[in-house]
C-alpha atoms as a PDB file:
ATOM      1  CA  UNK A   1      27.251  -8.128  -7.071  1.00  0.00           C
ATOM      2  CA  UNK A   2      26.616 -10.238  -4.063  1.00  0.00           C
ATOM      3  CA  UNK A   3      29.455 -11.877  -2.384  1.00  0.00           C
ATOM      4  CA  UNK A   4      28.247 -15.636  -1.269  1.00  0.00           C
ATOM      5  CA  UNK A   5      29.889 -18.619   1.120  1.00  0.00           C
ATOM      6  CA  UNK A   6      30.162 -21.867  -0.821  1.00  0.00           C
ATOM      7  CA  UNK A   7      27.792 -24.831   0.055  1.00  0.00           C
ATOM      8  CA  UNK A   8      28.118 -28.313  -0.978  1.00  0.00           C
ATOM      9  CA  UNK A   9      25.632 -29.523  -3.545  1.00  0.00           C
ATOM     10  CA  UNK A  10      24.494 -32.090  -1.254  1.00  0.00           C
ATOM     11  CA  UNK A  11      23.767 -29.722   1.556  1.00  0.00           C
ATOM     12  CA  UNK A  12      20.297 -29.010   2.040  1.00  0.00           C
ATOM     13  CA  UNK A  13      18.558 -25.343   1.777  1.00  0.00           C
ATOM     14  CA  UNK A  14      17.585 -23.976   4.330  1.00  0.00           C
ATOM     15  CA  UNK A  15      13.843 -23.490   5.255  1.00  0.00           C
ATOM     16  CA  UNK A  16      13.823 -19.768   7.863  1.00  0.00           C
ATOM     17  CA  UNK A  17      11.851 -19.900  10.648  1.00  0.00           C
ATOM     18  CA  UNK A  18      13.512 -16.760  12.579  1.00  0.00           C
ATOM     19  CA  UNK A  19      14.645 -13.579  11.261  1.00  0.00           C
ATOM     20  CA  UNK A  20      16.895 -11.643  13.572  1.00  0.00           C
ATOM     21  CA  UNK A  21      17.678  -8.307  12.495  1.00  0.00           C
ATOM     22  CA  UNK A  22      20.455  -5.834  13.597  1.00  0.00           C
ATOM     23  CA  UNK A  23      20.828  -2.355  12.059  1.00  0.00           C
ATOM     24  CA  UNK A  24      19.821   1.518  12.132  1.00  0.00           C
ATOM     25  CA  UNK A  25      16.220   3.036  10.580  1.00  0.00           C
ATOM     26  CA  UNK A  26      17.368   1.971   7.101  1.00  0.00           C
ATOM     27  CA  UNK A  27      16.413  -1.757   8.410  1.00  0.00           C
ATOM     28  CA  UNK A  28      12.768  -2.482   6.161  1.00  0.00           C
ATOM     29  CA  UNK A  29      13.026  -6.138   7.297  1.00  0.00           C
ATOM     30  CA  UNK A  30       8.892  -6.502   7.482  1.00  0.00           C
ATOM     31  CA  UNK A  31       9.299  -7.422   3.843  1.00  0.00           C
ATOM     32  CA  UNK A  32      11.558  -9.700   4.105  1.00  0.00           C
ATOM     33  CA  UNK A  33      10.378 -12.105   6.970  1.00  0.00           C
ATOM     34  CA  UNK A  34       7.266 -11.749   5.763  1.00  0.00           C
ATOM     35  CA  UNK A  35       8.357 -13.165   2.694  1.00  0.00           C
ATOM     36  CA  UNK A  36      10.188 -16.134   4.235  1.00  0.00           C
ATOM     37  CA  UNK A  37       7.016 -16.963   6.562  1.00  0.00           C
ATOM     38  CA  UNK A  38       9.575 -16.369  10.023  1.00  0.00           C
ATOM     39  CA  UNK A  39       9.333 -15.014  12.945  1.00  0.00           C
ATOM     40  CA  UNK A  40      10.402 -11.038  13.059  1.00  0.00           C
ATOM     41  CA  UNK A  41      13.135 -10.665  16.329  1.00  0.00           C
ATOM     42  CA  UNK A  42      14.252  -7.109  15.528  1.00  0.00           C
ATOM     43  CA  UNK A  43      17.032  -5.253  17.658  1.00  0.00           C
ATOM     44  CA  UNK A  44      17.376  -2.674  14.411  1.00  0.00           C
ATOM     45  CA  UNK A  45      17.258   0.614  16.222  1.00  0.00           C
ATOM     46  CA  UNK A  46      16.714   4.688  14.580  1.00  0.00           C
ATOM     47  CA  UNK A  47      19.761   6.417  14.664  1.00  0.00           C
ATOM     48  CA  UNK A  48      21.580   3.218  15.389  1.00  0.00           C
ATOM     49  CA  UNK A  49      25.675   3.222  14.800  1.00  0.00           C
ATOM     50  CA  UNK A  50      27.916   0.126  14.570  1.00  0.00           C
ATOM     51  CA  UNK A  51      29.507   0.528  18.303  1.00  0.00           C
ATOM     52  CA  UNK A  52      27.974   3.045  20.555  1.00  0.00           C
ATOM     53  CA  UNK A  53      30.883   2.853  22.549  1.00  0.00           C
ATOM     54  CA  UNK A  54      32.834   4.715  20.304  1.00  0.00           C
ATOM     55  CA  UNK A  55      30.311   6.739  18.697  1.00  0.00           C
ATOM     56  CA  UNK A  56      26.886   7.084  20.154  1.00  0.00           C
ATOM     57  CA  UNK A  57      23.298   6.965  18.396  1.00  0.00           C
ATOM     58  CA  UNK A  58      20.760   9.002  19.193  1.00  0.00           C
ATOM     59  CA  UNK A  59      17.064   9.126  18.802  1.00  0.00           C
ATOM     60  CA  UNK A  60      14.017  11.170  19.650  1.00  0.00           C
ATOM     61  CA  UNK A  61      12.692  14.789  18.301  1.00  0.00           C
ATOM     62  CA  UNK A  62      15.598  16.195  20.596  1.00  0.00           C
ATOM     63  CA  UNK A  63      18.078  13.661  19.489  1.00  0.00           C
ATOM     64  CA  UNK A  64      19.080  12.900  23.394  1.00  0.00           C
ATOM     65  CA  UNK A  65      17.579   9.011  23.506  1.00  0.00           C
ATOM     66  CA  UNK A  66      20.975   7.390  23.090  1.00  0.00           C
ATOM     67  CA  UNK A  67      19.909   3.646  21.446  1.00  0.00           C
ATOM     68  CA  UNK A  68      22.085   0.700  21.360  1.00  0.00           C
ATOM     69  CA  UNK A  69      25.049   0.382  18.392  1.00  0.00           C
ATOM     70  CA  UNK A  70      25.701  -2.961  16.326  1.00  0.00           C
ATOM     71  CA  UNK A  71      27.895  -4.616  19.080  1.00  0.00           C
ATOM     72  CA  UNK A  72      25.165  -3.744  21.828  1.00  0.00           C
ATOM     73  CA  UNK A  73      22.452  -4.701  19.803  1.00  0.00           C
ATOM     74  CA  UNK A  74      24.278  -8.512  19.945  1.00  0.00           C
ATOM     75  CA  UNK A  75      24.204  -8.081  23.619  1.00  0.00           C
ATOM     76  CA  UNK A  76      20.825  -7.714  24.227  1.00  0.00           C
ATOM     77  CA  UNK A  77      20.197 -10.851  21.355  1.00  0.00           C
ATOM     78  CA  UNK A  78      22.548 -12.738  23.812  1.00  0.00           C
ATOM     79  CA  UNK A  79      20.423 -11.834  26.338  1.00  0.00           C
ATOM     80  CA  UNK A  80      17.073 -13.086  25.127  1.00  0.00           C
ATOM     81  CA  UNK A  81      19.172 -15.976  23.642  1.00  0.00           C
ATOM     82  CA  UNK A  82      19.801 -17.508  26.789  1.00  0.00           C
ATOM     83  CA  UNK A  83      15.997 -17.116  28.023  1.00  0.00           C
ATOM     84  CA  UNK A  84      13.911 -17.903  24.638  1.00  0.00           C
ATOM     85  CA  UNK A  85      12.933 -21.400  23.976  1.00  0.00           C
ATOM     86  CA  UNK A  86      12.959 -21.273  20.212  1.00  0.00           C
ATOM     87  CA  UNK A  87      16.906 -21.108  19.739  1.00  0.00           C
ATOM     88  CA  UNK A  88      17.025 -23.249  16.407  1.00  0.00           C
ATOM     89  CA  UNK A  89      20.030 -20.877  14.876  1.00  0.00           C
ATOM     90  CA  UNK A  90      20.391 -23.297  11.968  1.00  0.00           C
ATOM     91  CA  UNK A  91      16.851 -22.071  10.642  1.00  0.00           C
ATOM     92  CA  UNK A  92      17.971 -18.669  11.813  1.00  0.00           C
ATOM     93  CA  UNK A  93      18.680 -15.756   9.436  1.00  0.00           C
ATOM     94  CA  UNK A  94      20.961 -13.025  10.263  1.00  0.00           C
ATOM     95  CA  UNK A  95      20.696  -9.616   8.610  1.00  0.00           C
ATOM     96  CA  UNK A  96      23.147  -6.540   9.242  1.00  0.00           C
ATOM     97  CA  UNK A  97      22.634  -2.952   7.783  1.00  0.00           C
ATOM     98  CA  UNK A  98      24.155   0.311   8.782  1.00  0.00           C
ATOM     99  CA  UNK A  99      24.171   2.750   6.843  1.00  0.00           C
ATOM    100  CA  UNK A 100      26.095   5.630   7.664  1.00  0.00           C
ATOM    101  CA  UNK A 101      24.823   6.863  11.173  1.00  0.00           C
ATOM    102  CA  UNK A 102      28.398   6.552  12.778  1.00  0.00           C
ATOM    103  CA  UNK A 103      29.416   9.224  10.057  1.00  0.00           C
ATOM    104  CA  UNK A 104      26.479  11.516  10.769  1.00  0.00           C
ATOM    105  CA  UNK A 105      27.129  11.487  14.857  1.00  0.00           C
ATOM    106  CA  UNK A 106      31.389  11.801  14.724  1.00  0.00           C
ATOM    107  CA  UNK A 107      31.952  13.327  11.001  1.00  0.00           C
ATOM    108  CA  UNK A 108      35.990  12.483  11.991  1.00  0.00           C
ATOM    109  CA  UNK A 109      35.403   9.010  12.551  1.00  0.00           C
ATOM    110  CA  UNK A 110      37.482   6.535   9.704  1.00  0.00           C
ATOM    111  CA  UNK A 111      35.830   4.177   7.769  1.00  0.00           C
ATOM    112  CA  UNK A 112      37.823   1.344   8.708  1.00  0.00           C
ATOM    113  CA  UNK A 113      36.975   1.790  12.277  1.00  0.00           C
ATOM    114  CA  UNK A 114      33.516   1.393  11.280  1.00  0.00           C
ATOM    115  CA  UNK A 115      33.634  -1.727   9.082  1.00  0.00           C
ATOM    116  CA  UNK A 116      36.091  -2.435  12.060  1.00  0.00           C
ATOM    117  CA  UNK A 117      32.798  -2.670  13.997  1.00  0.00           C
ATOM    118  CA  UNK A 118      30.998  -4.270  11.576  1.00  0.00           C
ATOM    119  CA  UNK A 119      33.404  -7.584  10.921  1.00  0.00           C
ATOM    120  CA  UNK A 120      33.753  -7.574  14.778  1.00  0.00           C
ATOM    121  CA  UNK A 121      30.181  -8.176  15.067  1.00  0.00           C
ATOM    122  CA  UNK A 122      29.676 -10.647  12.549  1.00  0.00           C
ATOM    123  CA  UNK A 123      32.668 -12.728  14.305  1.00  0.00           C
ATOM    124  CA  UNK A 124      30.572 -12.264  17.507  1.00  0.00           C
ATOM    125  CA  UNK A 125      27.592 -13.871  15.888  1.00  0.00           C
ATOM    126  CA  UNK A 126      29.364 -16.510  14.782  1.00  0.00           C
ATOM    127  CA  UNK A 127      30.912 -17.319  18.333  1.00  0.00           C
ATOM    128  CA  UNK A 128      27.498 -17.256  19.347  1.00  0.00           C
ATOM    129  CA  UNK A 129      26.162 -20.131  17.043  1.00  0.00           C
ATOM    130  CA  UNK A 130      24.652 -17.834  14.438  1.00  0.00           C
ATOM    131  CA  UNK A 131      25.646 -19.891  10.922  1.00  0.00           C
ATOM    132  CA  UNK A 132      23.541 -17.743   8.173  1.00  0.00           C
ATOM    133  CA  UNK A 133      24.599 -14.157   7.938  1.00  0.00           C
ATOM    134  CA  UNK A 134      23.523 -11.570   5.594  1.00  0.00           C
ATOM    135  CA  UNK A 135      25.647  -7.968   5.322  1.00  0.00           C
ATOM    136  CA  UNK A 136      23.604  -5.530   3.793  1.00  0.00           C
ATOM    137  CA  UNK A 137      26.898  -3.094   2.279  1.00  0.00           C
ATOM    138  CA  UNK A 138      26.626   0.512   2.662  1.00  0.00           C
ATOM    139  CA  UNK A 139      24.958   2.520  -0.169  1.00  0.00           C
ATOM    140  CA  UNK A 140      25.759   6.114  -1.020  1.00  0.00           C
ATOM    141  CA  UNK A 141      25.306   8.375   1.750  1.00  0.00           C
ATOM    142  CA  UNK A 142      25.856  12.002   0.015  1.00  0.00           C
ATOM    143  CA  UNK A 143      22.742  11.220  -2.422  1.00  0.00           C
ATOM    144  CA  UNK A 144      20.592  11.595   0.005  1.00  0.00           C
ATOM    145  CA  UNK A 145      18.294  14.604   0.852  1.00  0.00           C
ATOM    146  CA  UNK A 146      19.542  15.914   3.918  1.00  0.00           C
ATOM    147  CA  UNK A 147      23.033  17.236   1.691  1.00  0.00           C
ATOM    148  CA  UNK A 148      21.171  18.314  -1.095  1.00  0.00           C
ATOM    149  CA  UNK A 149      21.440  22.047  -0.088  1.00  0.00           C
ATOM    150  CA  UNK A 150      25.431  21.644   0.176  1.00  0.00           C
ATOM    151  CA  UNK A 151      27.265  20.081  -2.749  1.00  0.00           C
ATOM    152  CA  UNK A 152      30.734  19.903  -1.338  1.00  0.00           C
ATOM    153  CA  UNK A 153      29.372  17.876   1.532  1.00  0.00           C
ATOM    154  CA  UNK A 154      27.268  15.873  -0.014  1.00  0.00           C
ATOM    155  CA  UNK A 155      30.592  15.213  -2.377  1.00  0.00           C
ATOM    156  CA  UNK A 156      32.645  14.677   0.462  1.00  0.00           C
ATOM    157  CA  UNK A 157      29.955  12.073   1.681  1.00  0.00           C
ATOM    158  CA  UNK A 158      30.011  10.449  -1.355  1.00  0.00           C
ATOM    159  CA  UNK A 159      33.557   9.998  -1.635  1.00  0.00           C
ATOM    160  CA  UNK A 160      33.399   8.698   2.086  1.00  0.00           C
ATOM    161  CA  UNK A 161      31.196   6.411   0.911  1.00  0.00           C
ATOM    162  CA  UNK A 162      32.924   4.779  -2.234  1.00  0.00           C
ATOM    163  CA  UNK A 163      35.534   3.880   0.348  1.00  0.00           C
ATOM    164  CA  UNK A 164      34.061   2.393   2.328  1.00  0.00           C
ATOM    165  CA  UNK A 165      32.575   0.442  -0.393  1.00  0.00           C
ATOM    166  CA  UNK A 166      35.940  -0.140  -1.623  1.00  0.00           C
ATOM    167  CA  UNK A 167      37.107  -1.327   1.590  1.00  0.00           C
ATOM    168  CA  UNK A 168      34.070  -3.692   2.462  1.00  0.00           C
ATOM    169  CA  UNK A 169      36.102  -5.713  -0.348  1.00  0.00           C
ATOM    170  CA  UNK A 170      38.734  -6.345   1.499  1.00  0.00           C
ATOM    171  CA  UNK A 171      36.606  -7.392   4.418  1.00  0.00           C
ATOM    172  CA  UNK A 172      34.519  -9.873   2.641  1.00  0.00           C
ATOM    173  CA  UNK A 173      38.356 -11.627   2.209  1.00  0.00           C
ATOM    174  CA  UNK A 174      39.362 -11.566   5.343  1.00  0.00           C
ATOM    175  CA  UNK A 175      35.942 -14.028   5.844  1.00  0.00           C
ATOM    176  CA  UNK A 176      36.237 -16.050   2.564  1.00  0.00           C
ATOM    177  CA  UNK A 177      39.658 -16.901   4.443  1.00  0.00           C
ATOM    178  CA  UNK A 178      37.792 -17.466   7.823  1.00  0.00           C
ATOM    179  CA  UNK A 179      34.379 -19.292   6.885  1.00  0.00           C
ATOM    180  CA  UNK A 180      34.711 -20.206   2.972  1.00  0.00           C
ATOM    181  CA  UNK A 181      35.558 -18.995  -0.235  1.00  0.00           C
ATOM    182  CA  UNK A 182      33.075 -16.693  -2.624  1.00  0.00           C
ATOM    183  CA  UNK A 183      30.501 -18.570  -4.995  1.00  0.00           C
ATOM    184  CA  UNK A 184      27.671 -17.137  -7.447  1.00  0.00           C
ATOM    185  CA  UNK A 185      24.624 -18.483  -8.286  1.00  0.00           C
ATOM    186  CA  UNK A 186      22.648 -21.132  -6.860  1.00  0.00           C
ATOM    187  CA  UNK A 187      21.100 -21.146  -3.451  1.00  0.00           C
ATOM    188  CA  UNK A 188      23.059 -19.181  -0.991  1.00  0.00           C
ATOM    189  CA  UNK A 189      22.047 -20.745   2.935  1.00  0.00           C
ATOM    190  CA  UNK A 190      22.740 -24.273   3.753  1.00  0.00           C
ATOM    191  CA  UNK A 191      22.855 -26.458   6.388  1.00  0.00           C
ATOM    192  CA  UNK A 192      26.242 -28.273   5.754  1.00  0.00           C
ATOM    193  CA  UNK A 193      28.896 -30.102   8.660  1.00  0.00           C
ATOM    194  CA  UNK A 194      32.216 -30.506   7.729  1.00  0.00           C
ATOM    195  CA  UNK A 195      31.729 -33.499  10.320  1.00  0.00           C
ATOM    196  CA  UNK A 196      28.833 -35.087  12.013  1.00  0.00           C
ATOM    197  CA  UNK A 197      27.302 -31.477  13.562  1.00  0.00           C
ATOM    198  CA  UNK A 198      25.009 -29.507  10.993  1.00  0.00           C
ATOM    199  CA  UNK A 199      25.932 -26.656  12.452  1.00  0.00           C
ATOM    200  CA  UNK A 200      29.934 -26.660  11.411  1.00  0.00           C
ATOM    201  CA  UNK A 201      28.927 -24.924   8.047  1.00  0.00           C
ATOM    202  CA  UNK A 202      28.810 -20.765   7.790  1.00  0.00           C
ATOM    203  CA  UNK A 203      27.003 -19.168   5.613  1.00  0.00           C
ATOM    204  CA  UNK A 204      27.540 -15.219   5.301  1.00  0.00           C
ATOM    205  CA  UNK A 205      26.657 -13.137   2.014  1.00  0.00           C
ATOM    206  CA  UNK A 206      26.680  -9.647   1.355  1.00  0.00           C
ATOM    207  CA  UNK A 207      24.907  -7.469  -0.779  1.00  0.00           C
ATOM    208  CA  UNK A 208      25.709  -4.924  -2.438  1.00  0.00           C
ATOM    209  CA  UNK A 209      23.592  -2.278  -1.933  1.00  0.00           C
ATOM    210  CA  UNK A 210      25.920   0.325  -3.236  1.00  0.00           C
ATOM    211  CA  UNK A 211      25.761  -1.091  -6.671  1.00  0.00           C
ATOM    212  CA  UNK A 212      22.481  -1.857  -6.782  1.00  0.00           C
ATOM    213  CA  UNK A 213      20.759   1.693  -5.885  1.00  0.00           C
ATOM    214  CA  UNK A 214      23.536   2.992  -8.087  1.00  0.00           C
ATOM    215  CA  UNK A 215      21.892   0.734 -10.740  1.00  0.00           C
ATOM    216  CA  UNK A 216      18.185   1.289  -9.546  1.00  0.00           C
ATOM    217  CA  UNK A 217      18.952   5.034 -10.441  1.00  0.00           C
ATOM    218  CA  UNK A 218      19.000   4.563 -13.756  1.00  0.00           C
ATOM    219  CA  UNK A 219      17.081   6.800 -16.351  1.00  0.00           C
ATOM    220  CA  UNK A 220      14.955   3.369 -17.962  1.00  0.00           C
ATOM    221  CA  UNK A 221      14.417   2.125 -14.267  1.00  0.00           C
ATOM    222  CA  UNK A 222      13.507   5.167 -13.038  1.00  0.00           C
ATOM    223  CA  UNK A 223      10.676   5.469 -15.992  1.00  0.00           C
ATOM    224  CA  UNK A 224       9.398   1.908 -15.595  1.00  0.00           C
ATOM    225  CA  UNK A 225       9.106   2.521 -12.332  1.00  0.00           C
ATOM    226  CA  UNK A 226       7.232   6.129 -12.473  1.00  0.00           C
ATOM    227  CA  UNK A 227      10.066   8.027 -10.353  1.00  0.00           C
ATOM    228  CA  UNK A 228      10.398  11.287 -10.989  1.00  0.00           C
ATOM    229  CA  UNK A 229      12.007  12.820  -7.968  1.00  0.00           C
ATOM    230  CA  UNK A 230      15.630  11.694  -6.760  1.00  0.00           C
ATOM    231  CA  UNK A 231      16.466  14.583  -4.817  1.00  0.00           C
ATOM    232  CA  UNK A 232      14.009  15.426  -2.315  1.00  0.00           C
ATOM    233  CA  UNK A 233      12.275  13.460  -0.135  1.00  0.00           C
ATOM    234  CA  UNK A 234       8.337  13.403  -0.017  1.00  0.00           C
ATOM    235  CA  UNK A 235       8.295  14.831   3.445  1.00  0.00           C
ATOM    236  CA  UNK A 236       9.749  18.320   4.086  1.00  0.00           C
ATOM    237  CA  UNK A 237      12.839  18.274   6.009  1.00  0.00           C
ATOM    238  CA  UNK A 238      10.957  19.715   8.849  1.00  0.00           C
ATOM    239  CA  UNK A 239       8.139  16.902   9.007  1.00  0.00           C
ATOM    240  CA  UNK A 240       5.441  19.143   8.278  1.00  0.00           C
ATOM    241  CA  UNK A 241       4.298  19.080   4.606  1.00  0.00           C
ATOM    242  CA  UNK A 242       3.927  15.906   2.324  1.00  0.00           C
ATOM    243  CA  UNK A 243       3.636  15.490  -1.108  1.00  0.00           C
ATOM    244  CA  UNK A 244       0.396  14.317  -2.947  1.00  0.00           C
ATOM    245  CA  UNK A 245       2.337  11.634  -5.003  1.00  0.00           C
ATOM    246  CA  UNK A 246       5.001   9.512  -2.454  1.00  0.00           C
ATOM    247  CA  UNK A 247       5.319   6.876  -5.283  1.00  0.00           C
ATOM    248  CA  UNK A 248       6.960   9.307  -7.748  1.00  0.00           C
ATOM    249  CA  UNK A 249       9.867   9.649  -5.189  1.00  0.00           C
ATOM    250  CA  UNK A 250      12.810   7.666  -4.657  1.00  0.00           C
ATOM    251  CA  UNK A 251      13.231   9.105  -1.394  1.00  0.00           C
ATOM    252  CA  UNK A 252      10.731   9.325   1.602  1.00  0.00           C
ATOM    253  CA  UNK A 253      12.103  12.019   3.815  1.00  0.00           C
ATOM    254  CA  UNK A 254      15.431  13.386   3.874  1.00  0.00           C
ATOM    255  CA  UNK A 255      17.627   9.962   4.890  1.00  0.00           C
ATOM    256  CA  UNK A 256      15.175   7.122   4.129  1.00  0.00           C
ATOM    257  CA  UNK A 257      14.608   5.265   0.574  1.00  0.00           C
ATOM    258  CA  UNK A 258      10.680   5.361  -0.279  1.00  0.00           C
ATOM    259  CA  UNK A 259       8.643   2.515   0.081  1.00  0.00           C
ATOM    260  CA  UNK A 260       9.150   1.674  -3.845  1.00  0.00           C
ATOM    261  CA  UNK A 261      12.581   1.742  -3.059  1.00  0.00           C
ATOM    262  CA  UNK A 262      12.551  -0.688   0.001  1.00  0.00           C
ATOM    263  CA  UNK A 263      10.530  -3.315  -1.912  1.00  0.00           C
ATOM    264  CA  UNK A 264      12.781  -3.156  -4.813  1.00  0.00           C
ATOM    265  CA  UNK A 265      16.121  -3.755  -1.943  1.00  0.00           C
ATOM    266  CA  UNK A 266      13.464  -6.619  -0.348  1.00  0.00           C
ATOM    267  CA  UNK A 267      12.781  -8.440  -3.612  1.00  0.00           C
ATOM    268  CA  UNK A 268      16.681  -8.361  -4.392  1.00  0.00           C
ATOM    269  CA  UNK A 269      17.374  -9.478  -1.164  1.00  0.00           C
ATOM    270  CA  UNK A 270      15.291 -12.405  -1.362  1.00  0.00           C
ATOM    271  CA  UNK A 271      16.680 -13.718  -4.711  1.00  0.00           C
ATOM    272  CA  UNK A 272      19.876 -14.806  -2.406  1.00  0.00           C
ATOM    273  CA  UNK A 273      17.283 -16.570   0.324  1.00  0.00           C
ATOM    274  CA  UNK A 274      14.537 -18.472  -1.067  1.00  0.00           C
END
């Protein structure tokens, strides 16, 4: 379930007029700001990891175009930041969503050093003046296409995975202690002060995107929904063929969701922000 920060009832909701997005390929955030009616700012790069200096992302049909991590990406917001003139961060929504890059570039690397990454950044943003934060948790990374051919890696994966689902608990804590404790229901971004400023209040949620494919996978949903296919992606692993029916897939290539799939995470999302 989603994990939310608790407003005041007399705080008012918060209207978006700026999206800012920071994450890897899995990032579908057209649906969402379209949605809201904001303004797209999107440092979400392909083959994106939470810190490329510790483990490095790369893009490109040679994968050699290195790309900026998490904690980079917040750089180069800081950057523009300081030169835009439409800096409003209390009608600013923050979104966050890596999902599993920094395991596919260093297979060694620990989890916690990667949520270690993650929680670092959102502190950053905060510094920074950001005060509505979504975490987009990380799903299960051995169901997907590109270990279908190898079932004790895509087991391993998937026990990688549950940890670090496990452990994004413990994180989401650590910020209840920080910025506020846990509530559910109700509308999820405020603008509250705890004195005169509107900007004292943080709001940060997460959702839980490991529970909720886990639960989109399910026999009736898959049926209402006309998916057939949960294995294979649409497009062969080699980019060359595609199939005649993408919207009987629940998986577009070998790493990404389908479109179908996207909308579903967008619409979810969106019950926690309008």
């Amino acid at each position: 379930m989603p994990f939310f920060s608790r407003p005041s009832k007399s705080c008012p909701t918060v209207h978006f007029s700026r999206l800012v997005v920071h994450g890897d390929s899995f990032s579908d955030n057209g649906n969402v700001a379209n949605e809201l009616g904001a303004r797209l700012e999107n440092y979400a790069y392909g083959s994106a990891t939470t810190d490329s200096e510790i483990v490095q992302g790369k893009t490109g049909i040679n994968a050699d175009l290195p790309v900026p991590g998490f904690i980079q990406q917040i750089q180069l917001f800081r950057n523009n930041q300081n030169t835009s003139s439409d800096n409003n961060l209390s009608a600013t929504l923050f979104m966050i969503s890596f999902q599993g890059n920094d395991f596919w570039f260093d297979p060694t690397i620990d989890t916690q050093v990667v949520l270690g990454s993650i929680e670092r950044g959102v502190r950053h943003l905060v510094d920074l003046g950001a005060r509505h934060i979504m975490v987009l948790e990380n799903s299960d990374i051995g169901k997907i296409p590109a270990f279908g051919d190898n079932s004790t890696l895509a087991k391993e994966r998937s026990e990688l995975s549950a940890k670090q689902h496990r452990e994004y608990q413990e994180m989401k804590k650590r910020l209840e202690v920080e910025y506020g404790a846990p509530r559910r229901g109700g509308r999820t971004f405020v603008n509250c002060g705890t004195g005169s400023s509107m900007m004292d209040k943080v709001n940060i949620a997460f959702f839980d995107l490991f529970e909720f494919l886990e639960g989109f996978r399910s026999p009736d949903n898959l049926e209402r929904l006309n998916i057939t296919n949960v294995t294979h992606g649409c497009v062969s692993p080699d980019y060359q063929t595609r199939c005649e029916d993408a919207g009987g897939y629940f998986f577009y290539d070998s790493f990404h969701p389908s479109t179908k799939v996207h909308r579903a995470i967008g619409e979810a999302v969106l019950q926690l922000v309008l």
